[in-house]
Protein backbone atom coordinates (compact mmCIF):
# COMPACT_ATOMS: atom_id res chain seq x y z
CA UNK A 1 211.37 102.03 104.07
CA UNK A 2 210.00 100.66 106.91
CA UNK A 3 208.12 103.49 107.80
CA UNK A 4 206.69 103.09 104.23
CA UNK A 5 205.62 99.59 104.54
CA UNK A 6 204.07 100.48 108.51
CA UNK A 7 202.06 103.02 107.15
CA UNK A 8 200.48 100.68 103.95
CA UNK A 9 199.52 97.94 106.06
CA UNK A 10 197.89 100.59 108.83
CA UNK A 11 196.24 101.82 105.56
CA UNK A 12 195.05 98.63 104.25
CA UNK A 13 194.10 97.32 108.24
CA UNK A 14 191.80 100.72 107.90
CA UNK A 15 190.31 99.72 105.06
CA UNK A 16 188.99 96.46 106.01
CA UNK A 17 188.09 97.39 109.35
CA UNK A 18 184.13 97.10 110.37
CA UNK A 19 184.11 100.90 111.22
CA UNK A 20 185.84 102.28 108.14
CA UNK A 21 183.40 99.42 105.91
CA UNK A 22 180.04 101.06 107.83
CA UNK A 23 180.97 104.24 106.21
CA UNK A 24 178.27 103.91 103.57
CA UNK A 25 175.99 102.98 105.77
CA UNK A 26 175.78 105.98 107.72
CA UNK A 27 175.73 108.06 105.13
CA UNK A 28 171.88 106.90 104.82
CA UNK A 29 171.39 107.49 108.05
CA UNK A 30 172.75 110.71 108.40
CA UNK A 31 169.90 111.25 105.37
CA UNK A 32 167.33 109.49 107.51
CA UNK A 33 168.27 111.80 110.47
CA UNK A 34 168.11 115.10 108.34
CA UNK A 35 164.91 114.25 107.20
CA UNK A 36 163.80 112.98 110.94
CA UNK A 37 165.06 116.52 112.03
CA UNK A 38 163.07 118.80 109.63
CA UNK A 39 160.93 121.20 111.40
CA UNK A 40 160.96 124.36 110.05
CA UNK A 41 159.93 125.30 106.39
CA UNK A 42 162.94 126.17 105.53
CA UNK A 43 163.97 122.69 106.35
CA UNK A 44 161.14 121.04 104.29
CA UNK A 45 162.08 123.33 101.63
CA UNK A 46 165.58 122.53 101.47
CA UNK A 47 164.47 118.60 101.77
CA UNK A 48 161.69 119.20 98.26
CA UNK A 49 164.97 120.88 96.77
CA UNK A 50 167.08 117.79 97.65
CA UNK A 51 164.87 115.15 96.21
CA UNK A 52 163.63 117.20 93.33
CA UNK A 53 167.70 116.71 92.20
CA UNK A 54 167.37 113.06 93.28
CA UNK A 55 164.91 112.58 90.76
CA UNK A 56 166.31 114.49 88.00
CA UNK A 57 169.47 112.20 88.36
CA UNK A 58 166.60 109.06 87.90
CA UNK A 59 165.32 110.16 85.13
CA UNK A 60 168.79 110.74 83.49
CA UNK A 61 169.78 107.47 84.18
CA UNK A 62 166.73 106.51 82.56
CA UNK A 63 166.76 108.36 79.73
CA UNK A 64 170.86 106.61 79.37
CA UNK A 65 169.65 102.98 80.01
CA UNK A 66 166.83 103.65 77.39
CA UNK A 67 169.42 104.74 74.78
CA UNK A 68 171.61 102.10 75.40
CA UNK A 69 167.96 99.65 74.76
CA UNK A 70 167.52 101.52 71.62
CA UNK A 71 171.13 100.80 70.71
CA UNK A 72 170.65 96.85 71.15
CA UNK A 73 168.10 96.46 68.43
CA UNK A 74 168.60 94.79 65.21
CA UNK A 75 171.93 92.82 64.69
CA UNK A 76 172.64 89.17 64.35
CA UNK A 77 173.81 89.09 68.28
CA UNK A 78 171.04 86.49 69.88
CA UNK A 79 172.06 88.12 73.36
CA UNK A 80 171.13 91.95 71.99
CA UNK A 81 167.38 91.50 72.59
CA UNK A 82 168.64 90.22 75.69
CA UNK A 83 170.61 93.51 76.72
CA UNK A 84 168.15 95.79 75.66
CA UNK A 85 165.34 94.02 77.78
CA UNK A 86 168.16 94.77 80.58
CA UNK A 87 168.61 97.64 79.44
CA UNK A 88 164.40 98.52 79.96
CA UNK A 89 164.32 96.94 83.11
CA UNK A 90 166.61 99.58 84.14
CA UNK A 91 164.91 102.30 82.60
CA UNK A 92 161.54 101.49 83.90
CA UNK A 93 162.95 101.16 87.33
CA UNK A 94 164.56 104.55 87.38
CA UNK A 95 161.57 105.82 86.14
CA UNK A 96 159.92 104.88 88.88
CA UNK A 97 162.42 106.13 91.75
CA UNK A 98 162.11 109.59 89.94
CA UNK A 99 158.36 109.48 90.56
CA UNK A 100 159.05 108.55 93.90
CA UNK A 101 161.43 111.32 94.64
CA UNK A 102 159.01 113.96 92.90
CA UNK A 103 156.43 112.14 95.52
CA UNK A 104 158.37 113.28 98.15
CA UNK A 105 159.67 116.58 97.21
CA UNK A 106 155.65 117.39 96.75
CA UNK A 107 155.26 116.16 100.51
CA UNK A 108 157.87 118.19 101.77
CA UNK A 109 156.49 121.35 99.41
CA UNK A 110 153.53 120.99 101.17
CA UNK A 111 155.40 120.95 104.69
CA UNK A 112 157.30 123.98 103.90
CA UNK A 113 153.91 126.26 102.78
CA UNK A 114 152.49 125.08 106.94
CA UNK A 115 153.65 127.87 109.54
């Protein structure tokens, strides 16, 4: 039982610690360092690949947040008109991070077609 109760509050001291929070963190540079690192066309392939998914997940959020807008209309609710602006705010901005990402697959396209 002891044991038990050790091993939770090790768990839970893990958990809060700065190193174990910073996790999330590095995960964005670990993408900033793949992308610093890309040298070959194989590389900037891979990279177009990678974003080219990015922004298909965008623009399936979108498409979601602009259903859910669509579902807010009409109704006596005075905060639905509220929600579905929300709702297009969202849309709009995933819209735009998809364009983004296509922006940078196309970059990294054109990196991969240089010898």
């Amino acid at each position: 039982m002891r044991n038990t109760i050790a091993g939770a509050l090790l768990v839970g001291a893990l958990a809060l610690s700065p190193g174990f929070a910073s996790a999330e963190e590095s995960d964005a540079s670990i993408e900033q360092l793949i992308v610093n690192s890309a040298q070959t066309p194989a590389d900037h392939a891979a990279l177009a690949k990678y974003y080219r998914g990015k922004a298909a997940e965008a623009t399936a959020a979108a498409g979601t947040h602009q259903s859910m807008a669509s579902s807010y209309r009409g109704g006596k609710m005075a905060q639905r008109e509220q929600m579905a602006g929300h709702c297009k705010k969202i849309a709009k901005q995933d819209t735009a991070t998809a364009a983004d990402y296509e922006a940078l697959a196309k970059l990294h396209e054109q990196d991969a077609k240089k010898p």
